[in-house]
Protein backbone atom coordinates (compact mmCIF):
# COMPACT_ATOMS: atom_id res chain seq x y z
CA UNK A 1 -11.37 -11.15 18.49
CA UNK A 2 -10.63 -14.64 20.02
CA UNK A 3 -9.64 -17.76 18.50
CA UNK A 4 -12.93 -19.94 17.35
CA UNK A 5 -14.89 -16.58 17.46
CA UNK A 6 -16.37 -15.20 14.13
CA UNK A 7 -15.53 -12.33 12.37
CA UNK A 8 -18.39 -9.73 10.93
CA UNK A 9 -18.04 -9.11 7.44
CA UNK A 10 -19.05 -5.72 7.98
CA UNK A 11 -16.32 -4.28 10.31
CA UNK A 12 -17.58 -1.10 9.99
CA UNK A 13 -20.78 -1.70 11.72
CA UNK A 14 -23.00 -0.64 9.42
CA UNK A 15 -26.18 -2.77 8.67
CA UNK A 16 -27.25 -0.81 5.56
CA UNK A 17 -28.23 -2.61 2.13
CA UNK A 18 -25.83 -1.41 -1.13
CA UNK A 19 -28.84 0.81 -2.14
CA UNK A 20 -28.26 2.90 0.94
CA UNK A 21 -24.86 3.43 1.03
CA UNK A 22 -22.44 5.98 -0.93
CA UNK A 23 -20.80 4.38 -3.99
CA UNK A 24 -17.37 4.98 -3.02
CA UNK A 25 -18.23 3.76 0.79
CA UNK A 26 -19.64 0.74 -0.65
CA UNK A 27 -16.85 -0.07 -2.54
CA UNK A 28 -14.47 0.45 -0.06
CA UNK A 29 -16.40 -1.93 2.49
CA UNK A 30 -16.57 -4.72 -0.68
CA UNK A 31 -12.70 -4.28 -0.32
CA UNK A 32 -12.58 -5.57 3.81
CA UNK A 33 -14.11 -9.07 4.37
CA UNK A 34 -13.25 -12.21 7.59
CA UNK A 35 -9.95 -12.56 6.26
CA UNK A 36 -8.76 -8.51 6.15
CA UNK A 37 -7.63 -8.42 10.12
CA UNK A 38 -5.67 -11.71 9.58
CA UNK A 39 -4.26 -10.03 6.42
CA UNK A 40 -2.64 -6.73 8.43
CA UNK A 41 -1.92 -8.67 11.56
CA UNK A 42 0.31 -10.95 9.89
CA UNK A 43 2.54 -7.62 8.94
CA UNK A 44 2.56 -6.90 12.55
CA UNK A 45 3.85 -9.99 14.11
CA UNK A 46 8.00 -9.10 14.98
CA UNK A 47 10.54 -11.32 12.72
CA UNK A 48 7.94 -12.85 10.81
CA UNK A 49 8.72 -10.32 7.24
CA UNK A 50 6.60 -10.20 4.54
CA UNK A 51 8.46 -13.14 3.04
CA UNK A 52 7.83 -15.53 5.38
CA UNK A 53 4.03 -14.38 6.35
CA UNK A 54 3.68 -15.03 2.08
CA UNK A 55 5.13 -18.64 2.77
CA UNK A 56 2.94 -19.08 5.37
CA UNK A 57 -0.44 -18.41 3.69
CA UNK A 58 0.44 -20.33 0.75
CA UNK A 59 1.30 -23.61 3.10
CA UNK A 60 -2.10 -22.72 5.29
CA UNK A 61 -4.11 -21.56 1.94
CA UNK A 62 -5.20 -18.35 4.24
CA UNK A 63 -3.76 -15.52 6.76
CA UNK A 64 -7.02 -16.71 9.15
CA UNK A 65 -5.76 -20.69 8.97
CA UNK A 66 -2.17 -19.07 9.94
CA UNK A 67 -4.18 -17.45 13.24
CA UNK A 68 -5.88 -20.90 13.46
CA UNK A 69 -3.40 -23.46 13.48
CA UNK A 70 -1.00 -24.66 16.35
CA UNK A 71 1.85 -23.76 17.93
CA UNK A 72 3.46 -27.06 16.80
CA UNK A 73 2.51 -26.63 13.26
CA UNK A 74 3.81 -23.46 13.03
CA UNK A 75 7.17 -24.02 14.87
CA UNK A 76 7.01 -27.31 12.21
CA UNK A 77 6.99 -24.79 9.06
CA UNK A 78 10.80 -23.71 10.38
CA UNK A 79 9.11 -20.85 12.17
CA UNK A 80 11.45 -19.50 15.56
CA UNK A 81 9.39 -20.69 18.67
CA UNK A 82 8.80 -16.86 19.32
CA UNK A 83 7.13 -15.90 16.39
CA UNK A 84 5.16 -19.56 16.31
CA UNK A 85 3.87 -18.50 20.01
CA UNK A 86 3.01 -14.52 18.76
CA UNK A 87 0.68 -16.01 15.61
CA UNK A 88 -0.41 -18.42 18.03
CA UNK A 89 -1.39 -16.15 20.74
CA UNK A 90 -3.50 -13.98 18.27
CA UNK A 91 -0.33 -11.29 18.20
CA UNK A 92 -1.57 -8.18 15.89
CA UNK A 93 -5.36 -9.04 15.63
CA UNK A 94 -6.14 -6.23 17.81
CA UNK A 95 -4.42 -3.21 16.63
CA UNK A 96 -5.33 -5.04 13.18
CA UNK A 97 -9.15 -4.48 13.91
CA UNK A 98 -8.40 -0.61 15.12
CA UNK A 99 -6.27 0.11 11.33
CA UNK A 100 -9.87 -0.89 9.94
CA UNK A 101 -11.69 1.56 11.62
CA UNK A 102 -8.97 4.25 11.37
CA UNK A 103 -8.86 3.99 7.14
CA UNK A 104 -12.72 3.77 7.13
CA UNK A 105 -12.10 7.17 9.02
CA UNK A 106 -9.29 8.57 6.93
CA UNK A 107 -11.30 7.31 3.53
CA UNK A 108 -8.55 5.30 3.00
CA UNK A 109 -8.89 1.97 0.83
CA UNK A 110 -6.94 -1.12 2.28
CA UNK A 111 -6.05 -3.26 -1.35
CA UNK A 112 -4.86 -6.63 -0.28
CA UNK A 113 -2.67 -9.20 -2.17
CA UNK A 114 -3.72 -11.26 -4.42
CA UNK A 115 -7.76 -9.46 -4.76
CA UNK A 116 -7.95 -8.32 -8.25
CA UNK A 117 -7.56 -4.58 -7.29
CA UNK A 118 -4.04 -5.21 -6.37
CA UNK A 119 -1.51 -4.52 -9.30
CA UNK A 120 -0.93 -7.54 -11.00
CA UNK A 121 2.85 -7.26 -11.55
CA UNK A 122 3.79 -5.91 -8.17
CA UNK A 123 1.87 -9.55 -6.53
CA UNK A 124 5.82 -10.96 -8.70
CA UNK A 125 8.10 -9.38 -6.62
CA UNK A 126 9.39 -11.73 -3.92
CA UNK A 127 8.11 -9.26 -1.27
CA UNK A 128 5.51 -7.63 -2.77
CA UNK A 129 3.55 -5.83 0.09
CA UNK A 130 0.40 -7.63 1.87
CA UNK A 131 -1.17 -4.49 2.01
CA UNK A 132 -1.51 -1.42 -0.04
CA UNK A 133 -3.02 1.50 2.02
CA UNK A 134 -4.66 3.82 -0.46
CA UNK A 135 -5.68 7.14 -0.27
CA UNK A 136 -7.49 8.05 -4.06
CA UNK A 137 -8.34 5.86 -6.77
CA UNK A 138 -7.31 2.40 -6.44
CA UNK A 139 -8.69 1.72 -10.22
CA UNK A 140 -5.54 4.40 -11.38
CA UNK A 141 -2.84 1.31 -9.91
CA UNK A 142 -3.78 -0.77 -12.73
CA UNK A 143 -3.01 1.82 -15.38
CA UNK A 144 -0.37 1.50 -17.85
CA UNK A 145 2.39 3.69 -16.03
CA UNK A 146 6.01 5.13 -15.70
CA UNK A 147 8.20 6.14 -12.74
CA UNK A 148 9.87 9.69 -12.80
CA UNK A 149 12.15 9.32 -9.39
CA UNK A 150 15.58 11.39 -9.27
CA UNK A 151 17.12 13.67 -6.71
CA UNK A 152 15.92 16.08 -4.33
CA UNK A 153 18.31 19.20 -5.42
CA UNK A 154 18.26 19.02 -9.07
CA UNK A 155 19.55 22.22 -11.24
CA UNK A 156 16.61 24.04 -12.80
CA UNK A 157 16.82 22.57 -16.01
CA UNK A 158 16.68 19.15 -14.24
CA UNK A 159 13.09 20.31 -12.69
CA UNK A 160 11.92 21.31 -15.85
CA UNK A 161 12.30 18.52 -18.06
CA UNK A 162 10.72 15.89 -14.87
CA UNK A 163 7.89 18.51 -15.05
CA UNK A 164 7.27 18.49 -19.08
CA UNK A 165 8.60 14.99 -19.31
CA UNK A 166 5.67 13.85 -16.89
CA UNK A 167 3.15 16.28 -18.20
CA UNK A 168 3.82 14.98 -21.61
CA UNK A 169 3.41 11.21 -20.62
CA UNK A 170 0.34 12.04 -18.91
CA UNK A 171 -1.28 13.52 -21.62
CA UNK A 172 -0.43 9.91 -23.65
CA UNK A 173 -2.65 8.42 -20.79
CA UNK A 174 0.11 7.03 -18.71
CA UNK A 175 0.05 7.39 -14.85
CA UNK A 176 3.33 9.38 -13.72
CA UNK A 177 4.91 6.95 -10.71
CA UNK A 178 6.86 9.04 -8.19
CA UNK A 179 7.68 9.41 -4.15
CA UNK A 180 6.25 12.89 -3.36
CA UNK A 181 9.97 13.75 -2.04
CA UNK A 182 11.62 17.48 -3.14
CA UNK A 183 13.38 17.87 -6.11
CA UNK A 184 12.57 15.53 -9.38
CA UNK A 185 9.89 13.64 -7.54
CA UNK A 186 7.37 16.91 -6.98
CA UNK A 187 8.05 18.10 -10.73
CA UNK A 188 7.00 14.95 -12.14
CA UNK A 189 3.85 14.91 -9.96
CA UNK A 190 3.04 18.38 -10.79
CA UNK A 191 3.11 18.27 -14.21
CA UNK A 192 0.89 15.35 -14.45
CA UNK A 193 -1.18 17.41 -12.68
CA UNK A 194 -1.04 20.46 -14.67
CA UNK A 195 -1.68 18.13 -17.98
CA UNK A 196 -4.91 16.98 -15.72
CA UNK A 197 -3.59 13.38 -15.76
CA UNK A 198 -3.30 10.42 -13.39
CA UNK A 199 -0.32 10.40 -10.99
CA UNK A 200 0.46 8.19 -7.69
CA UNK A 201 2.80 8.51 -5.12
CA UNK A 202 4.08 6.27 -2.82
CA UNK A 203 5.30 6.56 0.12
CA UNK A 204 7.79 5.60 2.80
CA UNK A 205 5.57 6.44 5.48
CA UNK A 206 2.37 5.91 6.27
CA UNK A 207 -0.10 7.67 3.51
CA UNK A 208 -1.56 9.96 5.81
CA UNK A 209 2.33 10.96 6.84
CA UNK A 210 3.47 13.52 4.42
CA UNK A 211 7.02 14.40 4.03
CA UNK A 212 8.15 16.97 3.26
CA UNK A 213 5.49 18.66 5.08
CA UNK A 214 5.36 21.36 2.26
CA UNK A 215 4.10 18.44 0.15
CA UNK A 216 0.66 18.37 1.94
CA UNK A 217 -1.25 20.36 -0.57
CA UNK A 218 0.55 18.11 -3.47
CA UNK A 219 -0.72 15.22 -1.56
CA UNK A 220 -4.16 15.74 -1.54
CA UNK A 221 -3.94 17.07 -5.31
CA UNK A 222 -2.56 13.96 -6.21
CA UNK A 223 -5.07 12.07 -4.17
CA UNK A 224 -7.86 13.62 -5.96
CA UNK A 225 -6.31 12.91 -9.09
CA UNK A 226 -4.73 9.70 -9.05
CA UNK A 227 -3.74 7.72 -5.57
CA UNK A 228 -1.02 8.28 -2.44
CA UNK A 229 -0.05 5.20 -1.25
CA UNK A 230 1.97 3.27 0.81
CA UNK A 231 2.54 -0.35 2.37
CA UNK A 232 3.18 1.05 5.52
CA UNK A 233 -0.10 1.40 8.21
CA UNK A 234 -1.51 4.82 8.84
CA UNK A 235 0.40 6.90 11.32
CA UNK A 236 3.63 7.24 12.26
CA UNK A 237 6.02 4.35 11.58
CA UNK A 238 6.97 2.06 14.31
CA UNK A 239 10.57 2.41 15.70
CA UNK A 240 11.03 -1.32 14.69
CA UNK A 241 9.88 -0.16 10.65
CA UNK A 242 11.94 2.32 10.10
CA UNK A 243 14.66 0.37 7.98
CA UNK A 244 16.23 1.40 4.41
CA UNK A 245 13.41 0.18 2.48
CA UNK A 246 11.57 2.87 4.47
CA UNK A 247 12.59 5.85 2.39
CA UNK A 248 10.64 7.67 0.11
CA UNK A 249 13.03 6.91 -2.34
CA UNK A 250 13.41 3.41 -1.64
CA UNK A 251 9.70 3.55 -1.66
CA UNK A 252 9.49 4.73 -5.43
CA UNK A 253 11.85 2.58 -6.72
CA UNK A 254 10.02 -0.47 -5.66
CA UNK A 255 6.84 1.25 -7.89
CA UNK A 256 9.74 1.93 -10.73
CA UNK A 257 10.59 -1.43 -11.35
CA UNK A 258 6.52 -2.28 -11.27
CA UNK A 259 5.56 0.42 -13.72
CA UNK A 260 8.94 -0.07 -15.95
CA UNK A 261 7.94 -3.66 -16.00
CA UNK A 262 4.71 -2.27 -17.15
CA UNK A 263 6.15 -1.27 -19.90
CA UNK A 264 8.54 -3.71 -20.67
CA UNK A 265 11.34 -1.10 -21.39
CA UNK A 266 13.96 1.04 -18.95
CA UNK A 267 14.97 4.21 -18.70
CA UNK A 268 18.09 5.24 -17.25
């Protein structure tokens, strides 16, 4: 991808009408147009943070007129001269344009900020995510929902009230919000589950990066019946990602205050 070159809209190479193409392959495609790459190779550029790659698309209108303006006008938006030169040297395009073709492989839907799949409350947080990587239903992240999050060695009796707690909820047509972690976390998810509800998980990781690794089976269960998801790129994370806001936990409570906002109400 160089600067002045054009973009496909179909990064997937396909040249098939909507007729000939799976539903859910369709839709997915509909979700990546010119501007996706710019989108994910914003997140990539080192000491930009999602706060200040959000400032910058709302002074350039775009992530692609971010990749298309100058050096100077990018140092002239308070940017350090080292990030300015990274954007301006195309920094992230390419590895951008490979995470396309790895979640068309992994059937994994890339939701970006501001499109109307994106949850409308979680675009109000000041650092609300460019990218959601989903693995599931990206219609269940617009359902009414509530967070169960909680600790990883709770007593028995602490397991089963997440577990009827969330199956209950679910069965009132609420999505259970939790982090896939041990402990309160897997309880809630199951018994969504066993109330054949909708559930999502997100994670610290990338979505295709299941911890613990017991959890794989609950993963896909909850993929099939809800979403896994995660603002993090598929794979492992980068040495310079792994932070506090990295943890599963950390993770959930970022969907908590979206869902309890939701909902208008807390729980403590």
């Amino acid at each position: 991808m160089r600067r002045g070159g054009g973009l496909s809209l179909n990064p997937f190479g396909l040249w098939l009408g909507k007729s000939c193409l799976p539903r859910t392959l369709f839709r997915k495609m509909a979700l990546v147009d010119e501007n996706t790459p710019y989108w994910l190779a914003l997140g990539r550029v080192d000491g930009l943070g999602v706060r200040g790659a959000h400032k910058l698309i709302e002074y350039f209108s775009s992530p692609q007129a971010v990749y298309h303006a100058s050096r100077t006008e990018l140092e002239g938006c308070g940017l350090p001269a080292r990030v300015a030169q990274a954007i301006f040297a195309q920094s992230g395009l390419k590895e951008a344009e490979q995470e396309i073709d790895a979640a068309q492989k992994a059937d994994c839907s890339l939701v970006i900020y501001g499109r109307g799949s994106y949850p409308r409350l979680l675009q109000e947080i000041a650092d609300a995510p460019l990218v959601l990587y989903v693995l599931g239903d990206i219609d269940v992240l617009s359902q009414h929902a509530v967070a169960v999050v909680g600790t990883r060695r709770p007593t028995a009796y602490g397991s089963s009230v997440a577990h009827r707690l969330a199956c209950d909820l679910a069965q009132r047509q609420l999505a259970i919000v939790s982090g896939l972690a041990r402990g309160v976390d897997s309880a809630a998810h199951r018994g969504a589950l066993e109330a054949k509800g909708k559930t999502i998980a997100v994670l610290g990781s990338g979505a295709d990066v299941i911890y613990p690794r017991e959890n794989k089976r609950l993963a896909e269960q909850v993929a099939e019946a809800g979403a896994v998801i995660s603002e993090f790129p598929l794979g492992p994370l980068r040495p310079r990602r792994i932070s506090p806001s990295a943890t599963g936990l950390s993770a959930a409570w970022r969907l908590a205050r979206w869902s309890l906002r939701r909902q208008n109400t807390a729980v403590r």
